[in-house]
PDB file of N, CA and C in Angstrom:
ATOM      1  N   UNK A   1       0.834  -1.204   0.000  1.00  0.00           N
ATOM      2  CA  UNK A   1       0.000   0.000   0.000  1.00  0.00           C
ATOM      3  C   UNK A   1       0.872   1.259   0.000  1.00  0.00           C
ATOM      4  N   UNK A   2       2.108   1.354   0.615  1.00  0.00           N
ATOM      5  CA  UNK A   2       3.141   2.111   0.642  1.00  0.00           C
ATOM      6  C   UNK A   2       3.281   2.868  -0.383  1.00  0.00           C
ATOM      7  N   UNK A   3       3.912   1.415  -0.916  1.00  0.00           N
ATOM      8  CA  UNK A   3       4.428   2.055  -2.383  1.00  0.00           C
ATOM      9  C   UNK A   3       3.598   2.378  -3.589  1.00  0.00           C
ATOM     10  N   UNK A   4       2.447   2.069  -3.395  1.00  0.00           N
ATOM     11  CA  UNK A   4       1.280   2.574  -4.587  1.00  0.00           C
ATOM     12  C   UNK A   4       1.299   4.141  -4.152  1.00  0.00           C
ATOM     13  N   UNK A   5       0.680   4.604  -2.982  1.00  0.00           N
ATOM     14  CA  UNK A   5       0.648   5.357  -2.582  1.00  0.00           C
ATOM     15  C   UNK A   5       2.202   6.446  -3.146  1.00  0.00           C
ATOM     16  N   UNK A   6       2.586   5.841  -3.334  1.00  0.00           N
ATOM     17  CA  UNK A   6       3.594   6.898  -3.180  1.00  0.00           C
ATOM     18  C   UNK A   6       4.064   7.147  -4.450  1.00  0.00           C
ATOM     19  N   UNK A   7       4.035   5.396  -5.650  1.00  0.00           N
ATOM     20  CA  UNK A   7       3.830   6.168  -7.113  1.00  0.00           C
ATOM     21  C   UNK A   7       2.729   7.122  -7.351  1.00  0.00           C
ATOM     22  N   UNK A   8       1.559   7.471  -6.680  1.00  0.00           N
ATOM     23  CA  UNK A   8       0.404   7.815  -6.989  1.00  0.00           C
ATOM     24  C   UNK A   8       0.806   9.871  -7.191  1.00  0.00           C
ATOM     25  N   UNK A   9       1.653   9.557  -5.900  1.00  0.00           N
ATOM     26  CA  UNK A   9       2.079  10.839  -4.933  1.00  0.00           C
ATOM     27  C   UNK A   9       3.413  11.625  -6.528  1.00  0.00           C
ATOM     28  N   UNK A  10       3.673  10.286  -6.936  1.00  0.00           N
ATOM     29  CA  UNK A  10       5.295  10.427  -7.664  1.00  0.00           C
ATOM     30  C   UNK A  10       3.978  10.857  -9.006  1.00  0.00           C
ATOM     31  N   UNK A  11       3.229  10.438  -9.433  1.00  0.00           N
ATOM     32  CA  UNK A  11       2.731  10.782 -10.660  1.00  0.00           C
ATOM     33  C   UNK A  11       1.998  12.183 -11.018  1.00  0.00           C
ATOM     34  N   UNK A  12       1.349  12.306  -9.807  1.00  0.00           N
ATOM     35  CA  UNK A  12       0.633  13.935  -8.755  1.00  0.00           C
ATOM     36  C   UNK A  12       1.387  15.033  -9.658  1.00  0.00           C
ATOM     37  N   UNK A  13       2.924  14.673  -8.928  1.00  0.00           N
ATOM     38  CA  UNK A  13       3.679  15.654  -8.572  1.00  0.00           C
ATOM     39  C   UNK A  13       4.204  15.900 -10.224  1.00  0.00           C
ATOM     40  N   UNK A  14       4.666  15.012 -10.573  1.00  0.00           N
ATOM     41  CA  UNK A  14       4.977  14.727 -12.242  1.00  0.00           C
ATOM     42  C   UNK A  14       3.925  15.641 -12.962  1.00  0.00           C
ATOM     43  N   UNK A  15       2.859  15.451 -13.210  1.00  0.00           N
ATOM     44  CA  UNK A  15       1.510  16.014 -14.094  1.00  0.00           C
ATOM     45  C   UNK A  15       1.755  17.413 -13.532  1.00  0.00           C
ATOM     46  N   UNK A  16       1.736  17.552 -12.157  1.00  0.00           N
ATOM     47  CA  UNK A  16       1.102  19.094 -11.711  1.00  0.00           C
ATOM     48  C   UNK A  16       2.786  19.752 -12.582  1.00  0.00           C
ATOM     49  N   UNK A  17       3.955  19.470 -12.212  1.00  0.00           N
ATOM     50  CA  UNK A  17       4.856  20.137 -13.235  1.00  0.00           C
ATOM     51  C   UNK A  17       5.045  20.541 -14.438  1.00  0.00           C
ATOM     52  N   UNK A  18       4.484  19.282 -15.005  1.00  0.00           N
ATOM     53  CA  UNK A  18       3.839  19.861 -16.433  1.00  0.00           C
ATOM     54  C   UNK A  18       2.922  20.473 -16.583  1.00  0.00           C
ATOM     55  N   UNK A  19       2.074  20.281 -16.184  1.00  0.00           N
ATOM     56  CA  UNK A  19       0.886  21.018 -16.572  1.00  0.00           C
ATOM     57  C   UNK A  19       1.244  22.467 -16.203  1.00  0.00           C
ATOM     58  N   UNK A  20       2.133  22.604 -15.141  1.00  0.00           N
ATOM     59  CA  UNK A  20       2.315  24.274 -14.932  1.00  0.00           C
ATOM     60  C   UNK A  20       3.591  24.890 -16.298  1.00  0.00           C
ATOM     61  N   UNK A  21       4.381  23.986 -16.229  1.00  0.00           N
ATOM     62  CA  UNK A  21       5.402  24.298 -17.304  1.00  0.00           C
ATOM     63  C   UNK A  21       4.375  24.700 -18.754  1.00  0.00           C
ATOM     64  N   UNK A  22       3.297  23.877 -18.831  1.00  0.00           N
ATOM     65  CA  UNK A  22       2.167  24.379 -20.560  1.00  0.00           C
ATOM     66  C   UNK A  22       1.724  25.743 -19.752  1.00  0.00           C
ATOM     67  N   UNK A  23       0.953  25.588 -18.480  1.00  0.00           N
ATOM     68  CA  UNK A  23       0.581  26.981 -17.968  1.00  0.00           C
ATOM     69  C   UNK A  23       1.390  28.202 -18.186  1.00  0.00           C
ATOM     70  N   UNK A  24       2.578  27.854 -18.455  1.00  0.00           N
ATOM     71  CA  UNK A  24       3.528  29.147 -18.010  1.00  0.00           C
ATOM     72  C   UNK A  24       3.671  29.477 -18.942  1.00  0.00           C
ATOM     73  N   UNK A  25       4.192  28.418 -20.087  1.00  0.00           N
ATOM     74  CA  UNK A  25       4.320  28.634 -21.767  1.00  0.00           C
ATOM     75  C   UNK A  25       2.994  29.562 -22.389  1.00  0.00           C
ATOM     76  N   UNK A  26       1.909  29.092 -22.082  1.00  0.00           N
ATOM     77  CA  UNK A  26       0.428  29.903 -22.301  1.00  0.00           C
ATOM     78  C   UNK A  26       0.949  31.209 -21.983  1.00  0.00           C
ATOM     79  N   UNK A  27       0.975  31.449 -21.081  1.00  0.00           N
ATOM     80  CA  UNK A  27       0.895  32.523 -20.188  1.00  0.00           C
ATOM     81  C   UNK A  27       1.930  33.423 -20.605  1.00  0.00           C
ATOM     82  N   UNK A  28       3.415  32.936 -20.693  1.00  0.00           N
ATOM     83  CA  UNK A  28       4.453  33.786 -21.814  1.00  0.00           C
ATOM     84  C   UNK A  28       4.071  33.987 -23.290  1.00  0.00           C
ATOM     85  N   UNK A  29       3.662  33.192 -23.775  1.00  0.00           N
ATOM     86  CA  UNK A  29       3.060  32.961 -25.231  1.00  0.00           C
ATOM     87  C   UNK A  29       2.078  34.449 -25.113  1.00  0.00           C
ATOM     88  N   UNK A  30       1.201  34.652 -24.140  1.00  0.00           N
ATOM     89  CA  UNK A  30      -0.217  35.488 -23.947  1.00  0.00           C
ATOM     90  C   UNK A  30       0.462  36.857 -24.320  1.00  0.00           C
ATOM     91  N   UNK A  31       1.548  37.047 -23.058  1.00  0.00           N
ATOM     92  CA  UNK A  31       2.107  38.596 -22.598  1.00  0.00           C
ATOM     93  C   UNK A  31       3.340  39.046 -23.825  1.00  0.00           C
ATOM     94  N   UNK A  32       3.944  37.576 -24.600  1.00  0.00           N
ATOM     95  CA  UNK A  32       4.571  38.304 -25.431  1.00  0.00           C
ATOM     96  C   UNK A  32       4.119  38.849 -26.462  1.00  0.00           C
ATOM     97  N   UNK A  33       2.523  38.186 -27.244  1.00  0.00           N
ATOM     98  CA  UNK A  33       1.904  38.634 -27.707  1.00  0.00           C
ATOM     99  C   UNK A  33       1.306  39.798 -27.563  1.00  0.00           C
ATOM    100  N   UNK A  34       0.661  39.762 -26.408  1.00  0.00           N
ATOM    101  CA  UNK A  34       0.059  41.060 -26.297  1.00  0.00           C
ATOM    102  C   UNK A  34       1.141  42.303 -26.377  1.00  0.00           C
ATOM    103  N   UNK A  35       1.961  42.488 -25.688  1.00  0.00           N
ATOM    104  CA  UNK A  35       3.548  43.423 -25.472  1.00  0.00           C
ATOM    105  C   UNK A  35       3.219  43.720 -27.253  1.00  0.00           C
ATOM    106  N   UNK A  36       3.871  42.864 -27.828  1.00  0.00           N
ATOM    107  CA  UNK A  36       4.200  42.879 -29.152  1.00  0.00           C
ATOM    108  C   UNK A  36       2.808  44.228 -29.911  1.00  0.00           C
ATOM    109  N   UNK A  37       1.754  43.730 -29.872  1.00  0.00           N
ATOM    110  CA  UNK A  37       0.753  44.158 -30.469  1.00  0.00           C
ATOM    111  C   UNK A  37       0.649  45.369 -29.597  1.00  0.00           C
ATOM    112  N   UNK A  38       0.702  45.822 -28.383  1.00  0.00           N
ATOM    113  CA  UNK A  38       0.746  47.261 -27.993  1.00  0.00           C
ATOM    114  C   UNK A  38       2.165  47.941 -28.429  1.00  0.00           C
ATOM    115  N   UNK A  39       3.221  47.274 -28.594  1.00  0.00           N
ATOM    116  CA  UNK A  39       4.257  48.362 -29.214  1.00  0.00           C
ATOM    117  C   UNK A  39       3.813  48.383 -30.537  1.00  0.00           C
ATOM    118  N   UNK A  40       3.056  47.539 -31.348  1.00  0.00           N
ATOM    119  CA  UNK A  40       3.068  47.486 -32.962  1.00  0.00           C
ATOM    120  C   UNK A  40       1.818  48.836 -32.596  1.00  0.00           C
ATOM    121  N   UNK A  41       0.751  49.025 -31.920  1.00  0.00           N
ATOM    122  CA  UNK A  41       0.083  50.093 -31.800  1.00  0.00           C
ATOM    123  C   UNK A  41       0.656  51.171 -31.266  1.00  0.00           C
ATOM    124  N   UNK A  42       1.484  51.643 -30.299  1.00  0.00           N
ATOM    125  CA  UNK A  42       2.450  52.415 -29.671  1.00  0.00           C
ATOM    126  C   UNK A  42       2.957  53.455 -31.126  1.00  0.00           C
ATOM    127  N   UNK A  43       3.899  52.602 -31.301  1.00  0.00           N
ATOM    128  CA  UNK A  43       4.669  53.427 -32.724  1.00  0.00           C
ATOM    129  C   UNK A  43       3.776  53.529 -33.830  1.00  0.00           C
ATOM    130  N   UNK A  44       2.773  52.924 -33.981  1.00  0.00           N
ATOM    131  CA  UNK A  44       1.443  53.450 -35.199  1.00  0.00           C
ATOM    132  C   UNK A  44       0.942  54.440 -34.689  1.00  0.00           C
ATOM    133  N   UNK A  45       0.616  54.699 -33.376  1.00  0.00           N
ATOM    134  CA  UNK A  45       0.229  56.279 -32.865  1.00  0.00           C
ATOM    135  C   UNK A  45       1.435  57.610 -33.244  1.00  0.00           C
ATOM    136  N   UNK A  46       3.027  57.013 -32.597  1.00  0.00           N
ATOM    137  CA  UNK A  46       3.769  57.784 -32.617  1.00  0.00           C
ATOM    138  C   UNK A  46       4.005  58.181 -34.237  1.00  0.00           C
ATOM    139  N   UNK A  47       3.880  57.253 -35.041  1.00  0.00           N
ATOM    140  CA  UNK A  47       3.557  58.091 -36.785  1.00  0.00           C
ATOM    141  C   UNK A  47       2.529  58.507 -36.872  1.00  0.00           C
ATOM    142  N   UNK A  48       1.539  58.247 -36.727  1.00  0.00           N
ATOM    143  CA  UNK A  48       0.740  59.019 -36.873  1.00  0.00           C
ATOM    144  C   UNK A  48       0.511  60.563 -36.400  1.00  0.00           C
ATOM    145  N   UNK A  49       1.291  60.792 -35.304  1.00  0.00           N
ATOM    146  CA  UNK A  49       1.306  62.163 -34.644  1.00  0.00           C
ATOM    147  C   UNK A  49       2.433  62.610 -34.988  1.00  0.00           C
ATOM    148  N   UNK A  50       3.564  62.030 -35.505  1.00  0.00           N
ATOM    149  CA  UNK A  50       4.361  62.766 -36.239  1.00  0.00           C
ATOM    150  C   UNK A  50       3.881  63.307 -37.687  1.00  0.00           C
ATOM    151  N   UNK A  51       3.487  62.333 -38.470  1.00  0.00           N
ATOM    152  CA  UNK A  51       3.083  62.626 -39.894  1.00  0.00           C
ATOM    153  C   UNK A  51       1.960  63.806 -39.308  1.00  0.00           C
ATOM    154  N   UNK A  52       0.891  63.714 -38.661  1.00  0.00           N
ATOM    155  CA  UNK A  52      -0.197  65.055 -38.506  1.00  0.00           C
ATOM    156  C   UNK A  52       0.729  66.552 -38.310  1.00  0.00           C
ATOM    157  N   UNK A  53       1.843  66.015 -37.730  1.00  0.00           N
ATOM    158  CA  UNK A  53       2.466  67.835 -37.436  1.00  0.00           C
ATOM    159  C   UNK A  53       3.065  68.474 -38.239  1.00  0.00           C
TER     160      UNK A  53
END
């Protein structure tokens, strides 16, 4: 019973790592995207208010 228990504990721990390692990848994947698309809007403002002056 020990040792089931404790692959059970060993497999837990295994999944929850991965699954946070895809979580994190998501989650960098999200913010570099987004970053990206507010500087690609950022400097489309900053021409644009240059070209108006």
């Amino acid at each position: 019973a020990q040792s089931k228990s404790r692959k059970v504990g060993h497999l837990l721990s295994h999944w929850a790592q991965t699954n946070v390692l895809d979580d994190l990848g998501d989650v960098f994947h999200f913010v570099t995207m987004t970053s990206a698309h507010l500087v690609k809007l950022m400097s489309l403002k900053l021409v644009e208010s240059m070209l108006l002056k």
